[in-house]
Protein backbone atom coordinates (compact mmCIF):
# COMPACT_ATOMS: atom_id res chain seq x y z
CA UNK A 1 80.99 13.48 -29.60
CA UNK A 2 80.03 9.97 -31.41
CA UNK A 3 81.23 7.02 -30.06
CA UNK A 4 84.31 5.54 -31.44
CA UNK A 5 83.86 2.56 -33.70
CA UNK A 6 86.95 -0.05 -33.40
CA UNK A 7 88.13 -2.90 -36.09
CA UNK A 8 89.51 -5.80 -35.54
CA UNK A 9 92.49 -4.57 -37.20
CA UNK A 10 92.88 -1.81 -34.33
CA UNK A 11 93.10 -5.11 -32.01
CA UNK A 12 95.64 -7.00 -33.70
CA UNK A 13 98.45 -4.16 -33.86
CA UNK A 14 98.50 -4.79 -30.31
CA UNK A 15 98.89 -8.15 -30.07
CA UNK A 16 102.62 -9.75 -30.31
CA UNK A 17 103.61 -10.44 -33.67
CA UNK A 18 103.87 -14.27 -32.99
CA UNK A 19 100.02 -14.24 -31.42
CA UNK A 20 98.48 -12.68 -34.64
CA UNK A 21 97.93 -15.42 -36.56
CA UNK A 22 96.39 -17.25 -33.81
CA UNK A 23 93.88 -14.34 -32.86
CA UNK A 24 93.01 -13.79 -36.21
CA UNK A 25 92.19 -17.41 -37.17
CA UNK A 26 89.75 -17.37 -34.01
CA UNK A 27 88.30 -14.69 -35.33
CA UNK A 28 87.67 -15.71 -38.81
CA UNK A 29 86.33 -18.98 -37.39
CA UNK A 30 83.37 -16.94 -35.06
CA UNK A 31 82.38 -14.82 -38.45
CA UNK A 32 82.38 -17.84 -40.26
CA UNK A 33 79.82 -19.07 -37.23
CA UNK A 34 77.90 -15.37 -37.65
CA UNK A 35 79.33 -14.60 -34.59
CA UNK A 36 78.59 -11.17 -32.98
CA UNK A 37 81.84 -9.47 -32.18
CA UNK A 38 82.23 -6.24 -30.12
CA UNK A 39 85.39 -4.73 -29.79
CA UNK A 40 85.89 -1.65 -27.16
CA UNK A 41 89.32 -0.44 -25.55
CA UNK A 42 89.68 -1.11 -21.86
CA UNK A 43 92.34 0.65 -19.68
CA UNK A 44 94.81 -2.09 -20.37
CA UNK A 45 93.77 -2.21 -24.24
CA UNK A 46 91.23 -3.97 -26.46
CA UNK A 47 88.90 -6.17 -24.89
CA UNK A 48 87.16 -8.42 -28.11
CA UNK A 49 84.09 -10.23 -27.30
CA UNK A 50 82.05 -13.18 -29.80
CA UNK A 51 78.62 -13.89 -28.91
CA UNK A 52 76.49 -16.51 -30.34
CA UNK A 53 74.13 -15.32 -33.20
CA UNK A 54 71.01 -16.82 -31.87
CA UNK A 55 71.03 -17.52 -28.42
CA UNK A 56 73.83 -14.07 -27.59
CA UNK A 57 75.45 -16.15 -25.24
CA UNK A 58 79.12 -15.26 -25.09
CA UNK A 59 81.48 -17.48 -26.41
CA UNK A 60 85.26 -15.93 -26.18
CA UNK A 61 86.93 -12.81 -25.38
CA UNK A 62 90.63 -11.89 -25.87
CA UNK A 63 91.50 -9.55 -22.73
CA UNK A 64 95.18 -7.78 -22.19
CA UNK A 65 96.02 -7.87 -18.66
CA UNK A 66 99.92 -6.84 -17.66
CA UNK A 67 101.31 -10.35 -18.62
CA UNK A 68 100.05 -10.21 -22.34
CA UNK A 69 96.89 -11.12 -24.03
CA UNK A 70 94.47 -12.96 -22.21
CA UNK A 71 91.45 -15.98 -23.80
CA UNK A 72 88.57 -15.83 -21.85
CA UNK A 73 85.94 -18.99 -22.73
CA UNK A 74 82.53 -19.54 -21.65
CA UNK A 75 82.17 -23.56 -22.63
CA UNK A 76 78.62 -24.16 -22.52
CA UNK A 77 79.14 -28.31 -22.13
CA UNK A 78 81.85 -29.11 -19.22
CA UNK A 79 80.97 -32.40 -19.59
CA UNK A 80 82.19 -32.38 -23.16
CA UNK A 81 85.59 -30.88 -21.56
CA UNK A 82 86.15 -33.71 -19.61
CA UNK A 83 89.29 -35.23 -21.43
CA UNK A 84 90.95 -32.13 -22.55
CA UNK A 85 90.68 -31.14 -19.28
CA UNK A 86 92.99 -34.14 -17.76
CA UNK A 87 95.14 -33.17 -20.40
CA UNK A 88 95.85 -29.36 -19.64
CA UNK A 89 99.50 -28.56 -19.12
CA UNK A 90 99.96 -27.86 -15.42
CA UNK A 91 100.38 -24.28 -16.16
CA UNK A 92 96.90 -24.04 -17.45
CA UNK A 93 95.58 -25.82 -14.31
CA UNK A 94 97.47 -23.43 -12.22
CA UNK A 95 95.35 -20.32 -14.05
CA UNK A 96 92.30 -22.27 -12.98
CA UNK A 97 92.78 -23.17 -9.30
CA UNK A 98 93.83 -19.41 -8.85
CA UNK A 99 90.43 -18.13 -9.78
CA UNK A 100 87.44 -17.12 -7.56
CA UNK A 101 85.20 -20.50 -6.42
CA UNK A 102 81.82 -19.67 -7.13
CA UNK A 103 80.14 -18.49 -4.92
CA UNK A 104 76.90 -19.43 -6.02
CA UNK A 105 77.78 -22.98 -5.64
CA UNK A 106 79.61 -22.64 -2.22
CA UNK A 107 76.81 -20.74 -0.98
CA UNK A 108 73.97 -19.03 -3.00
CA UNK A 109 73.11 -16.31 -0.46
CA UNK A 110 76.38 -15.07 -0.94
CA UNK A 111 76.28 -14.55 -4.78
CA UNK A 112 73.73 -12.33 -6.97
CA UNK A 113 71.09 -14.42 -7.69
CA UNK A 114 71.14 -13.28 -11.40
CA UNK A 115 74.87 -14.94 -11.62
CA UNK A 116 74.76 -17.89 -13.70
CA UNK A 117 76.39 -21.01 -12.07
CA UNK A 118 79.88 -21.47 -12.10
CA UNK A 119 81.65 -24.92 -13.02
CA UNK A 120 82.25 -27.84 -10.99
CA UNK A 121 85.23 -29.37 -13.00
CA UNK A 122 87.76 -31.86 -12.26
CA UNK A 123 91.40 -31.56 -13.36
CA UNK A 124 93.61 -34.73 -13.29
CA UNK A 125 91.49 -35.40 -9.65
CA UNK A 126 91.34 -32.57 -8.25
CA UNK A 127 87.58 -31.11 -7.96
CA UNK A 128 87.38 -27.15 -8.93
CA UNK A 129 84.22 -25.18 -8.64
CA UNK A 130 85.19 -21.93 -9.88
CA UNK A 131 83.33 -19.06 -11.15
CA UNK A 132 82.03 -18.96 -14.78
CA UNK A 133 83.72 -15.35 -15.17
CA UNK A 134 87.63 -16.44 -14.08
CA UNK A 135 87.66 -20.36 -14.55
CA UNK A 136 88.98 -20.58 -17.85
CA UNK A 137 91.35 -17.46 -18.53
CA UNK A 138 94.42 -18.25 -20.12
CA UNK A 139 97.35 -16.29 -21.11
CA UNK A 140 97.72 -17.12 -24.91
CA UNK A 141 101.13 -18.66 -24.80
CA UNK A 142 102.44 -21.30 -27.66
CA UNK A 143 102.31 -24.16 -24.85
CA UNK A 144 98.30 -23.00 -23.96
CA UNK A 145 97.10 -22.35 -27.80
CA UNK A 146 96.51 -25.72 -28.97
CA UNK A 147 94.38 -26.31 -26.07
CA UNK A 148 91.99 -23.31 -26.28
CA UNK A 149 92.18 -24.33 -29.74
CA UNK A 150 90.58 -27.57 -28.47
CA UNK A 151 88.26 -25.95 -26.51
CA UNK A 152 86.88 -23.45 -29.16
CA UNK A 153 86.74 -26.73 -31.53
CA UNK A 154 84.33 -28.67 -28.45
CA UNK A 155 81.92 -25.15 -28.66
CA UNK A 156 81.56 -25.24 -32.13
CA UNK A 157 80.44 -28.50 -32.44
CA UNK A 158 77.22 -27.99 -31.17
């Protein structure tokens, strides 16, 4: 039995009505950047992924977890980040202190040597170092949009 080929379309019918627009401007953006986009279904749904076209870093996924649809970044400049960062609503900040701290960082015989480096952020003050796989999930909520919006717009510019 082949292997079952998803659209993007398949992905959106799952996605609240009031998120649509927002998830498919994102993706029209990464095509119009000759994104690579992979789309597979998960346990808890479709799990969308954009990945550079030269260098096949990855650059985005969406994710469904049990509270809704879920933006996963990869920023490849924190630096960059800096101010958008002291600006993040305190919910946002919240989703970031709750994920792992690197481990790498903390202490590298603990991690897989192969794991790329998490971030050492600050937010507002407060110092973060935080794995590069959990740091900056967000639940895509009207209050959290314009920001990942801000952080896509900071990745394309390079």
């Amino acid at each position: 039995m082949g292997k079952i080929t998803y659209q993007f379309e398949d992905f959106l019918r799952d996605v609240r009505p009031e998120y649509q627009a927002f998830a498919a401007g994102i993706h029209e953006n990464f095509l119009q950047d000759s994104c690579k986009v992979k789309i597979e279904s998960k346990a808890n749904g479709f799990f969308v992924s954009y990945a550079h076209p030269k260098t096949k870093r990855s650059l985005l996924n969406f994710i469904f977890r049990k509270k809704g649809l879920i933006v996963r970044l990869y920023p490849s400049d924190i630096s960059k980040c800096a101010d958008l960062l002291d600006r993040l609503p305190e919910s946002m900040e919240k989703e970031i202190a709750k994920a792992p701290n690197c481990k790498r960082m903390l202490d590298p015989a603990d991690c897989n040597s192969r794991c790329p480096m998490g971030y050492d952020i600050s937010v507002r003050g407060t110092r973060y170092q935080k794995c590069r796989y959990n740091c900056f999930m967000f639940a895509v909520t009207e209050e959290s949009i314009p920001f990942i919006l801000d952080f896509i717009k900071l990745e394309r510019e390079d």
